[in-house]
Protein backbone atom coordinates (compact mmCIF):
# COMPACT_ATOMS: atom_id res chain seq x y z
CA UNK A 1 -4.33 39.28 -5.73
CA UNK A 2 -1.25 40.59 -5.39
CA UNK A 3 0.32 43.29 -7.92
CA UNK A 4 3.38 44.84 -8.15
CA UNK A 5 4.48 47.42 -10.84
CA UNK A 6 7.58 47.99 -11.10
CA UNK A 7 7.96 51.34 -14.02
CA UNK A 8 11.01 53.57 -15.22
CA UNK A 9 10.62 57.11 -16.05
CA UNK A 10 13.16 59.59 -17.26
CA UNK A 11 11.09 62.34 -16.01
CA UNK A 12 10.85 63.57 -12.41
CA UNK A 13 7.68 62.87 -11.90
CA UNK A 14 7.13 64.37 -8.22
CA UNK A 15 7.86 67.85 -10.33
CA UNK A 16 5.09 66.44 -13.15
CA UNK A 17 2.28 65.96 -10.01
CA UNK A 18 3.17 69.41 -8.17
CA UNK A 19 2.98 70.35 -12.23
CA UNK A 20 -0.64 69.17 -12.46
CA UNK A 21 0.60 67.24 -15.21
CA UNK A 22 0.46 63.85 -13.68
CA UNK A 23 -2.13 62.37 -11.24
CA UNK A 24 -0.89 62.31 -7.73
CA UNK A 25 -3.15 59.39 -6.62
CA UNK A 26 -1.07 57.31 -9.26
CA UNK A 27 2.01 58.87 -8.29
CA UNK A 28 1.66 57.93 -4.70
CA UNK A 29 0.76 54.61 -5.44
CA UNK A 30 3.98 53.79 -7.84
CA UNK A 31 6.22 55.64 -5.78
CA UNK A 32 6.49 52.93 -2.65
CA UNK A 33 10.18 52.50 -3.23
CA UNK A 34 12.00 55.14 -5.78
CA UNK A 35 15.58 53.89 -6.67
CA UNK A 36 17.65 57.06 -9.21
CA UNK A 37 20.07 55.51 -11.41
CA UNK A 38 22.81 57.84 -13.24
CA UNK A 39 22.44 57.28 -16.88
CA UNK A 40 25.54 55.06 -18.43
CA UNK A 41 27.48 57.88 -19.01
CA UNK A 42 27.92 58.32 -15.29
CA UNK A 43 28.71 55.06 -14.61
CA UNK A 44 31.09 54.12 -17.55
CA UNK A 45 32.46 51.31 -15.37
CA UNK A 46 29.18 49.62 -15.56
CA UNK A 47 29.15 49.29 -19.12
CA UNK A 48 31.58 46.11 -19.82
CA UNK A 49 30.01 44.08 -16.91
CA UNK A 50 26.29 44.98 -18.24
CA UNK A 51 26.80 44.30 -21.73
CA UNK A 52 28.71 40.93 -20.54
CA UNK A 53 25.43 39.89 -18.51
CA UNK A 54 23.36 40.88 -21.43
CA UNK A 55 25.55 38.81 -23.52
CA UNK A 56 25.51 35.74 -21.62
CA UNK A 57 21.32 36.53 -21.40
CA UNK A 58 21.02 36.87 -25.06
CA UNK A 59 23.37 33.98 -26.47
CA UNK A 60 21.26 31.96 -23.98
CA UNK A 61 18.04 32.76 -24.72
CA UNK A 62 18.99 32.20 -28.61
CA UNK A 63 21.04 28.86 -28.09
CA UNK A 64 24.46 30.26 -29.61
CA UNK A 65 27.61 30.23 -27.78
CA UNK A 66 28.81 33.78 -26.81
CA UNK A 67 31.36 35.34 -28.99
CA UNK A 68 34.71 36.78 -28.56
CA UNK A 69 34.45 40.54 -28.00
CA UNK A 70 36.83 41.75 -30.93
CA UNK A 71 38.98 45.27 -30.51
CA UNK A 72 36.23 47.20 -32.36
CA UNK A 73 33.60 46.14 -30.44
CA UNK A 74 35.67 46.32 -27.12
CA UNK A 75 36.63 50.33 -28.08
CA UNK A 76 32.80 50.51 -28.90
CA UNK A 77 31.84 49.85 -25.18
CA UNK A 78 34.07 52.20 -24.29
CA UNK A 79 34.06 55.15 -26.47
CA UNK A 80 30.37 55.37 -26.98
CA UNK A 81 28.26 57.63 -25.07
CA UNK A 82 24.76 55.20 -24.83
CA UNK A 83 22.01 57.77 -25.28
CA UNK A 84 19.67 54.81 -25.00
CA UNK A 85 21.19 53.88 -21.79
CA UNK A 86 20.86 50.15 -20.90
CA UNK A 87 18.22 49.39 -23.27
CA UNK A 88 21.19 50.34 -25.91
CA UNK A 89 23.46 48.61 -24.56
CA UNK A 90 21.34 45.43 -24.32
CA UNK A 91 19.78 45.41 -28.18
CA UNK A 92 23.97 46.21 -28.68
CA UNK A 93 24.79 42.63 -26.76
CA UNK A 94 21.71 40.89 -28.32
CA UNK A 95 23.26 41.93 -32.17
CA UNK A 96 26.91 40.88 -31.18
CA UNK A 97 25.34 37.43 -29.91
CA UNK A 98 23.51 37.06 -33.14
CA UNK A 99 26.49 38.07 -35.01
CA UNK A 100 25.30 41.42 -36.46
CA UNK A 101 27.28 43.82 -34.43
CA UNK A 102 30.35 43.60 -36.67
CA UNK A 103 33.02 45.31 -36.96
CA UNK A 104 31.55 48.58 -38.97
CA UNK A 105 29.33 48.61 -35.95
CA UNK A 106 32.49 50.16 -33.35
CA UNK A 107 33.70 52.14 -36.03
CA UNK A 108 30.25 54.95 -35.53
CA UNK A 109 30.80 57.92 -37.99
CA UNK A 110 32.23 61.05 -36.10
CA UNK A 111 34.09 58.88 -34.10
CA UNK A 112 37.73 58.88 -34.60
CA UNK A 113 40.75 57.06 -33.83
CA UNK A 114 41.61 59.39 -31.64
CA UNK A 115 38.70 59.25 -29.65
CA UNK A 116 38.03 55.60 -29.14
CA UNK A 117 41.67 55.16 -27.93
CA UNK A 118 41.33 57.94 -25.58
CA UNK A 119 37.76 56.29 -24.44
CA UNK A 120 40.29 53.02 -24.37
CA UNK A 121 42.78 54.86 -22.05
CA UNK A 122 40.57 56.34 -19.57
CA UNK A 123 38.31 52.65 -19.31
CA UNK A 124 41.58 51.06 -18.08
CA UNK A 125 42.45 53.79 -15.92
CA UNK A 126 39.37 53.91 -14.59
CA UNK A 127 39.16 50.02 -13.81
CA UNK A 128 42.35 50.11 -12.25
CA UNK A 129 41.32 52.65 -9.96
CA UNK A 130 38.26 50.64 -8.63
CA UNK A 131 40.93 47.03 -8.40
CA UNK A 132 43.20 49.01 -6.81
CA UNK A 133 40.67 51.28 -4.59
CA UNK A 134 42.08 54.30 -5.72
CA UNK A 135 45.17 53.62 -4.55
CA UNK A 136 47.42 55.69 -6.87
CA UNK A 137 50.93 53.78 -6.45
CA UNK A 138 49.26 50.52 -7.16
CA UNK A 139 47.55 51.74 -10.31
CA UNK A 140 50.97 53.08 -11.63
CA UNK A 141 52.41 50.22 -11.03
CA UNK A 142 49.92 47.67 -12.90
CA UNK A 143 50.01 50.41 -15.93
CA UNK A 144 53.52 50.81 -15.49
CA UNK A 145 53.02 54.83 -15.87
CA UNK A 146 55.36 57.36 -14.65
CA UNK A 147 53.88 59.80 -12.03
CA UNK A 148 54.03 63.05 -14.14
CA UNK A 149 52.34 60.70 -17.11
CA UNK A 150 49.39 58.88 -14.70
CA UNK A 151 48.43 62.56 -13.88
CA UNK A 152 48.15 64.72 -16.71
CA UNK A 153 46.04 61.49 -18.19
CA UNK A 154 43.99 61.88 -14.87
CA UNK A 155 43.87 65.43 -15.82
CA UNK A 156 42.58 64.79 -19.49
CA UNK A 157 39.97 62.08 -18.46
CA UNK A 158 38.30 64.45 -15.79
CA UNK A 159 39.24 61.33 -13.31
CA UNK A 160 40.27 61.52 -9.53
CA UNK A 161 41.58 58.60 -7.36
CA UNK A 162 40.03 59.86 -4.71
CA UNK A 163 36.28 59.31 -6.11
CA UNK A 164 37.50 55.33 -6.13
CA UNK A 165 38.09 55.05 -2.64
CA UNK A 166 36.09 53.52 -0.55
């Protein structure tokens, strides 16, 4: 018999061992292959192509045809932070399939308008870097964005074309 375990942790669990807080014989035998994913925050770009999969997944699963992604649920995806990672963002995509992630649900208290358009802004940017590979002249084109304009809203999103070129 064959088993493979495959577990997540959000603790570092080779400091938890040399710790004496977790067993090292069970350590060695879960850690064959140890793969670190940045939470969603760190990989905002992630987040629309996840919650699609999960979408498709979920409408599936309960025999429904996927809905439309309306603008409040769209400036949800990208103005929200995810604390609960992908597990969030899946129960999120399993609601909206079911119908129950309505409108109310994008519009989270202490969010403001503000906010989710600048979430909005720096989402598009951001995709438009990766289509374009960080090329800067492209992106400004496709936005149509002056040059001052593209780079004092690089400026306010923390973003850098170079980071999307690969």
């Amino acid at each position: 018999l064959d088993l493979r375990v495959i577990g997540a942790s959000r603790a570092d669990l080779a400091v938890l061992v040399r710790e004496g807080q977790f067993r090292p014989d069970l350590y060695y035998r879960l850690s064959a292959v140890t793969l670190t994913l940045p939470p969603l925050t760190d990989r905002r770009e992630d987040v629309a192509l996840l919650f699609h999969h999960f979408l498709l997944v979920a409408s599936a699963r309960l025999k429904v045809t996927p809905p439309a992604l309306t603008p409040g649920v769209k400036a949800h995806l990208a103005a929200h932070d995810w604390p609960g990672n992908v597990r969030e963002l899946q129960q999120f995509a399993e609601r909206h399939a079911l119908g129950l992630a309505a409108e109310d649900d994008a519009l989270a208290p202490g969010i403001s308008l503000a906010e989710m358009t600048a979430a909005y802004e720096a989402a598009v940017i951001r995709d438009a870097l990766r289509l374009a590979r960080g090329n800067v002249s492209a992106v400004m084109e496709r936005l149509n964005v002056p040059r001052k304009t593209f780079y004092d809203k690089l400026a306010r999103h923390g973003l850098r074309a170079a980071d999307f070129r690969r």
